[in-house]
C-alpha atoms as a PDB file:
ATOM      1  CA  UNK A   1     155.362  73.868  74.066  1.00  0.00           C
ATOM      2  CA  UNK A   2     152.369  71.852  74.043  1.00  0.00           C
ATOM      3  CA  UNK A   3     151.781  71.614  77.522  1.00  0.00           C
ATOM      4  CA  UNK A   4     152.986  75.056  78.582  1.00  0.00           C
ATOM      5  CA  UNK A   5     150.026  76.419  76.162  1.00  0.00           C
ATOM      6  CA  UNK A   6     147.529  73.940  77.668  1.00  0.00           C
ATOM      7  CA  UNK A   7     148.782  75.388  80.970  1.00  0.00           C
ATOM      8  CA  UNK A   8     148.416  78.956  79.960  1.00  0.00           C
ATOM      9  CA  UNK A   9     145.136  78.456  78.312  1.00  0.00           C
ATOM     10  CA  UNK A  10     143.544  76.010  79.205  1.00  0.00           C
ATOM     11  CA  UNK A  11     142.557  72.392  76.799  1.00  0.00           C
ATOM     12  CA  UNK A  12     140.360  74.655  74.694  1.00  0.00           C
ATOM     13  CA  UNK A  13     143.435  77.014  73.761  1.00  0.00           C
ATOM     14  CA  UNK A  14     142.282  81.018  73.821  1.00  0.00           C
ATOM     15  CA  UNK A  15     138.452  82.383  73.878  1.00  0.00           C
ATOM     16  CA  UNK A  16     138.663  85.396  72.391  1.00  0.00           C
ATOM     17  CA  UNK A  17     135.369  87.104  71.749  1.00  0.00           C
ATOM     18  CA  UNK A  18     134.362  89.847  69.657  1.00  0.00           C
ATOM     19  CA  UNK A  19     131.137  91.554  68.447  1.00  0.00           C
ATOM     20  CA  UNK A  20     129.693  94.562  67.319  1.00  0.00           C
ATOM     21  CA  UNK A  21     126.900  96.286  69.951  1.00  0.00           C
ATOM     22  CA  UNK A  22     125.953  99.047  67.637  1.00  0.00           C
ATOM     23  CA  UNK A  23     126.975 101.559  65.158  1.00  0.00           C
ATOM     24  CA  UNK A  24     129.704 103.185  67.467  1.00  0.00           C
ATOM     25  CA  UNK A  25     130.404 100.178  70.098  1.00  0.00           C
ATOM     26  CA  UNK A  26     131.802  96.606  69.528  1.00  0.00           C
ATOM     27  CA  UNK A  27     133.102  94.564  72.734  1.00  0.00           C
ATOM     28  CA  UNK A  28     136.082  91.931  73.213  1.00  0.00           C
ATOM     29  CA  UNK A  29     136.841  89.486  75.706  1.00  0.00           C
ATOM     30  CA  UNK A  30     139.264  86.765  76.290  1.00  0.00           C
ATOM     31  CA  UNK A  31     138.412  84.046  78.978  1.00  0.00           C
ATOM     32  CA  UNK A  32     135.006  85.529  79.808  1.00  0.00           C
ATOM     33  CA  UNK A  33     132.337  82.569  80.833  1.00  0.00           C
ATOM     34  CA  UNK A  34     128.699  82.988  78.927  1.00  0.00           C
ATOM     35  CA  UNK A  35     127.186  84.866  81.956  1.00  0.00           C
ATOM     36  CA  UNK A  36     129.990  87.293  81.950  1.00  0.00           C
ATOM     37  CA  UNK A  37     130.085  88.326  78.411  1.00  0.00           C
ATOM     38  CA  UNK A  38     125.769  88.572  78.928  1.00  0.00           C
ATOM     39  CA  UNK A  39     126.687  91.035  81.515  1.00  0.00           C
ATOM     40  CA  UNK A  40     129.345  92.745  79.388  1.00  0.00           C
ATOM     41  CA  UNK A  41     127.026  92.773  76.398  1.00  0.00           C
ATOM     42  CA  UNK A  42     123.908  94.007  78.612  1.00  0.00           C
ATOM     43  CA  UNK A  43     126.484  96.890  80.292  1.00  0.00           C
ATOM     44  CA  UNK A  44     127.193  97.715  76.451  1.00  0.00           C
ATOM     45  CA  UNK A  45     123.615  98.008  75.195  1.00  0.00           C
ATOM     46  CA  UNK A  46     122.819 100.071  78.055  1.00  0.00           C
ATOM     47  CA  UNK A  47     125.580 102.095  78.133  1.00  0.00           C
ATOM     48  CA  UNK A  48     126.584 101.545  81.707  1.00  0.00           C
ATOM     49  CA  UNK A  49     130.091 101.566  82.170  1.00  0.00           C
ATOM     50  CA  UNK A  50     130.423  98.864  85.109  1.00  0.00           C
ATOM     51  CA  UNK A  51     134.029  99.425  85.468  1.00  0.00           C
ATOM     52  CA  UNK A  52     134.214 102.743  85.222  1.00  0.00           C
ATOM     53  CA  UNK A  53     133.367 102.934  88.922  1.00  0.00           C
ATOM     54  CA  UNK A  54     136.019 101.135  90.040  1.00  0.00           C
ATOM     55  CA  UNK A  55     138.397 104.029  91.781  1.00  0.00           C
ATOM     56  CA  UNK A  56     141.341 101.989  90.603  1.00  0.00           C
ATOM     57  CA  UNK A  57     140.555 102.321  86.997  1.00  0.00           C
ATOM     58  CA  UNK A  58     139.296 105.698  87.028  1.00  0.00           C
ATOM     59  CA  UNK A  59     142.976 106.696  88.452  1.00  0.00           C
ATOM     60  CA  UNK A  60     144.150 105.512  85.655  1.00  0.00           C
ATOM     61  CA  UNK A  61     141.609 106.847  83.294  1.00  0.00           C
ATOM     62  CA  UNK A  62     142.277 109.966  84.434  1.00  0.00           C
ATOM     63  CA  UNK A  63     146.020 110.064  83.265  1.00  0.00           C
ATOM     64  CA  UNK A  64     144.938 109.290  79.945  1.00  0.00           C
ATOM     65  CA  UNK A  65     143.973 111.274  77.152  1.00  0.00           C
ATOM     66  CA  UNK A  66     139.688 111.670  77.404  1.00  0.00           C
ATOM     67  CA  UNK A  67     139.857 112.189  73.197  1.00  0.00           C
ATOM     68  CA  UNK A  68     139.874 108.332  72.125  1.00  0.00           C
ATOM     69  CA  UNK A  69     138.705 105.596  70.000  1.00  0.00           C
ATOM     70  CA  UNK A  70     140.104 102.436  71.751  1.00  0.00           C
ATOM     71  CA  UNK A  71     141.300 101.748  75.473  1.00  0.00           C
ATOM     72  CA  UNK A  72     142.405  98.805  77.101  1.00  0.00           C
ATOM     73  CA  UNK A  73     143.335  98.244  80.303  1.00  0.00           C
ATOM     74  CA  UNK A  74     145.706  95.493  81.904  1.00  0.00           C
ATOM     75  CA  UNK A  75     145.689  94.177  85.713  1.00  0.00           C
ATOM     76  CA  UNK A  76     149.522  93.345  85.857  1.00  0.00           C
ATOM     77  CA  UNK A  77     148.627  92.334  89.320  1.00  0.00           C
ATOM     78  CA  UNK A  78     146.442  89.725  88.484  1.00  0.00           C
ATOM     79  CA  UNK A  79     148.532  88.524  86.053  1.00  0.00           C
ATOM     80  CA  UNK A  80     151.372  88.174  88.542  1.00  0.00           C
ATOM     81  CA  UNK A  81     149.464  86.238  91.137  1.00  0.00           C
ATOM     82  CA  UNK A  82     148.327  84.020  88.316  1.00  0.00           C
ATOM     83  CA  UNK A  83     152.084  83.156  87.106  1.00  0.00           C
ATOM     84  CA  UNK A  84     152.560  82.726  90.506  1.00  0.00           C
ATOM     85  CA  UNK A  85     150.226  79.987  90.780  1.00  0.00           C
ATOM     86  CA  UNK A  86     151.490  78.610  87.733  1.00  0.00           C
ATOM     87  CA  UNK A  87     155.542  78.717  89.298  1.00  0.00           C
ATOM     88  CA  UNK A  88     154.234  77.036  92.394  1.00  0.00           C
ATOM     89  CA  UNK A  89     152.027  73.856  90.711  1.00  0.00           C
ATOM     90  CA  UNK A  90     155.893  73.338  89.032  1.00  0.00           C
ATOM     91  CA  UNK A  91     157.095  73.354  92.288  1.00  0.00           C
ATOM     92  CA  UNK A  92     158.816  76.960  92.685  1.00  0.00           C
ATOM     93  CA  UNK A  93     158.651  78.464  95.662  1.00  0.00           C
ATOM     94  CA  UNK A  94     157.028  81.542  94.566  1.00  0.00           C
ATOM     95  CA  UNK A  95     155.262  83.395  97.430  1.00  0.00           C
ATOM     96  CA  UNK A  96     154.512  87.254  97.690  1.00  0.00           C
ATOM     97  CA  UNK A  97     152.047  89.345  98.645  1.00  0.00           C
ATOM     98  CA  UNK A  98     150.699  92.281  96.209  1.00  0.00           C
ATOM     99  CA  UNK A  99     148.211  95.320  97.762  1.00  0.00           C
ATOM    100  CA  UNK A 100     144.404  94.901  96.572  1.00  0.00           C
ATOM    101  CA  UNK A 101     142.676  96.680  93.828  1.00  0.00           C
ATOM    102  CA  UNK A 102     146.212  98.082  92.278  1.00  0.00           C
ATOM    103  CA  UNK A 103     144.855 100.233  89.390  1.00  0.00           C
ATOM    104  CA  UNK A 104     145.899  98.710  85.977  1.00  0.00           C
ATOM    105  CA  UNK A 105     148.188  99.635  83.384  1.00  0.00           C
ATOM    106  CA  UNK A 106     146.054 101.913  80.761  1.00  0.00           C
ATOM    107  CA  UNK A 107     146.362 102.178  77.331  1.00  0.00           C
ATOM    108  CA  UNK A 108     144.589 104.285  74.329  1.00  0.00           C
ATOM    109  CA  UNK A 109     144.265 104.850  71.116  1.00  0.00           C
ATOM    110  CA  UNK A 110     143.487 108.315  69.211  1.00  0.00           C
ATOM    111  CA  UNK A 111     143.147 110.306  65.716  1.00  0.00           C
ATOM    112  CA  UNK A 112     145.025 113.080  65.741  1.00  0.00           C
ATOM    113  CA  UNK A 113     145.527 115.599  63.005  1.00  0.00           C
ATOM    114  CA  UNK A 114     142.949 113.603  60.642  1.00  0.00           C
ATOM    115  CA  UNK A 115     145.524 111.161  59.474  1.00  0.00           C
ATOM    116  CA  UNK A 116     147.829 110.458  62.188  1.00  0.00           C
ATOM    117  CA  UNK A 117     147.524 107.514  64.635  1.00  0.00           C
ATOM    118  CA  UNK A 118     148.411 108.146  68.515  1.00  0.00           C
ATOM    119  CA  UNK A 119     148.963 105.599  71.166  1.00  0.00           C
ATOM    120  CA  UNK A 120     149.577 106.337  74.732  1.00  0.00           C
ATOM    121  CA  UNK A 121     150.673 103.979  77.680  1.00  0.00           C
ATOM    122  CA  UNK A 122     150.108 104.844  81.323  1.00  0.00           C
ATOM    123  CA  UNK A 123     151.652 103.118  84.383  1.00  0.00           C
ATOM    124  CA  UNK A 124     150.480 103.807  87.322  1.00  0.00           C
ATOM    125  CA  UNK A 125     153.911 104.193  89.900  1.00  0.00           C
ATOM    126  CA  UNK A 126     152.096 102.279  92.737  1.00  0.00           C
ATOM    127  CA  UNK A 127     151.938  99.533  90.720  1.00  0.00           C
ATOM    128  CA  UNK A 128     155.130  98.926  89.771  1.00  0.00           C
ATOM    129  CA  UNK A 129     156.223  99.433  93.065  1.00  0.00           C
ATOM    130  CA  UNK A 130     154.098  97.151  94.358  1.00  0.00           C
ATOM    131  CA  UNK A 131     155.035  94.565  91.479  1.00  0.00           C
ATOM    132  CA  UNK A 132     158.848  95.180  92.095  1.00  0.00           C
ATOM    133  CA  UNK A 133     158.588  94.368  95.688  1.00  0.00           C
ATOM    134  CA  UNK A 134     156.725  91.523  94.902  1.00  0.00           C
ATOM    135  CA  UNK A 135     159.743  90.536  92.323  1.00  0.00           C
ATOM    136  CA  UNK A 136     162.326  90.933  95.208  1.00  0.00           C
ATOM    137  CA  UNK A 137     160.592  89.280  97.932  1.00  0.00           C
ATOM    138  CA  UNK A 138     160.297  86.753  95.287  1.00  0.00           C
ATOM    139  CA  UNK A 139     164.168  86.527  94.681  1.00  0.00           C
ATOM    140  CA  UNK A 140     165.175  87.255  98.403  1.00  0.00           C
ATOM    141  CA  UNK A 141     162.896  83.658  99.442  1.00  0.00           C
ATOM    142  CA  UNK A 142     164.603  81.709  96.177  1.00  0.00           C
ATOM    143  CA  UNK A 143     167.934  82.706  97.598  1.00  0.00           C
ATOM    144  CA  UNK A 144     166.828  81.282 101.007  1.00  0.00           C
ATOM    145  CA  UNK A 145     166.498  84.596 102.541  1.00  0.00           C
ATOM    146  CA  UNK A 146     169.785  86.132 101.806  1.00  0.00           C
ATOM    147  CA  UNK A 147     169.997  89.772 100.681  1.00  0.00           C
ATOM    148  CA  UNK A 148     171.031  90.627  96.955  1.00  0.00           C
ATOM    149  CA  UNK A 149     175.087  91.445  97.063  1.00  0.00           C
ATOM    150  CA  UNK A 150     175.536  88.768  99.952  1.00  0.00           C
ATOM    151  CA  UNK A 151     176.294  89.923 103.606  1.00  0.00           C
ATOM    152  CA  UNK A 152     175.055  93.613 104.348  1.00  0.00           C
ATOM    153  CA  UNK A 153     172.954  94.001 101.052  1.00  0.00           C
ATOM    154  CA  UNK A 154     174.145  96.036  97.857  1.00  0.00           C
END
C-alpha cells in the first residue's frame, strides 16, 4: 500500500492547497507547483477566469446550472493517460490513444429553496466515448488482438 501511494502521489504524499482570496472567493489545488498556484491566486484576485476560455470547459459549463456556489471540474482524460503511464512502468501493455482537449466531467453545487442542497453531475458523451474506446483498444491489445466473444466478435 505503501508504495502504490508513493506511486500515486508522489514521496511527499498529497498537496492539497486551500485559501481564502476574498470575502466571496477561496481557491484549491492539489499538485499545483508555487508558480502555478501564483498564477491561480493572481487569476483569482483579478477576477480573470483563465479557464473559462478554454472551449472544452465552457461546453461543459454550459450544461450546467449558471445559479451556483461551488464547481469542479475533472479531466477524466488526463487521468486516464496518467494510469496509463502508471500500468506501463509495471510493465502492462497499456497503449491507446484519446482525442485532445476532451471537455471534462463538470460538477456543481447550489442552494435551492433556502435550505435545500443541490448537486448536479454532467458528462459530456464525447468523452466517454472517447474513454470507452480507449478501454477496448486497451482490452483488444491485452488479448493479443483478438476481438471480445472470440472469432467474428460479439
Amino acid at each position: 500500500m505503501q508504495q502504490m501511494m508513493g506511486v500515486m502521489y508522489g514521496p511527499g504524499g498529497i498537496n492539497l492547497l486551500t485559501g481564502q482570496v476574498n470575502d466571496k472567493l477561496a481557491v484549491t489545488s492539489m499538485g499545483v507547483n508555487d508558480e502555478g498556484l501564483k498564477t491561480l491566486i493572481a487569476s483569482a484576485k483579478a477576477n480573470d477566469d483563465k479557464l473559462a476560455h478554454s472551449a472544452a470547459l465552457a461546453a461543459t459549463k454550459k450544461s450546467l446550472p449558471q445559479m451556483r456556489f461551488a464547481e469542479m471540474y475533472v479531466s477524466l482524460d488526463q487521468i486516464a493517460v496518467t494510469l496509463a503511464s502508471y500500468a506501463k512502468a509495471f510493465g502492462m501493455p497499456v497503449n491507446f490513444q484519446v482525442p485532445p482537449d476532451l471537455a471534462p466531467i463538470g460538477m456543481t453545487l447550489a442552494t435551492e429553496g433556502g435550505s435545500a442542497l443541490k448537486g448536479d453531475c454532467f458528462v459530456p458523451a464525447q468523452t466517454l466515448q472517447s474513454l470507452i474506446a480507449a478501454g477496448m483498444q486497451t482490452y483488444m491489445q491485452m488479448q493479443g488482438g483478438q476481438q471480445p466473444g472470440g472469432p467474428g466478435g460479439l
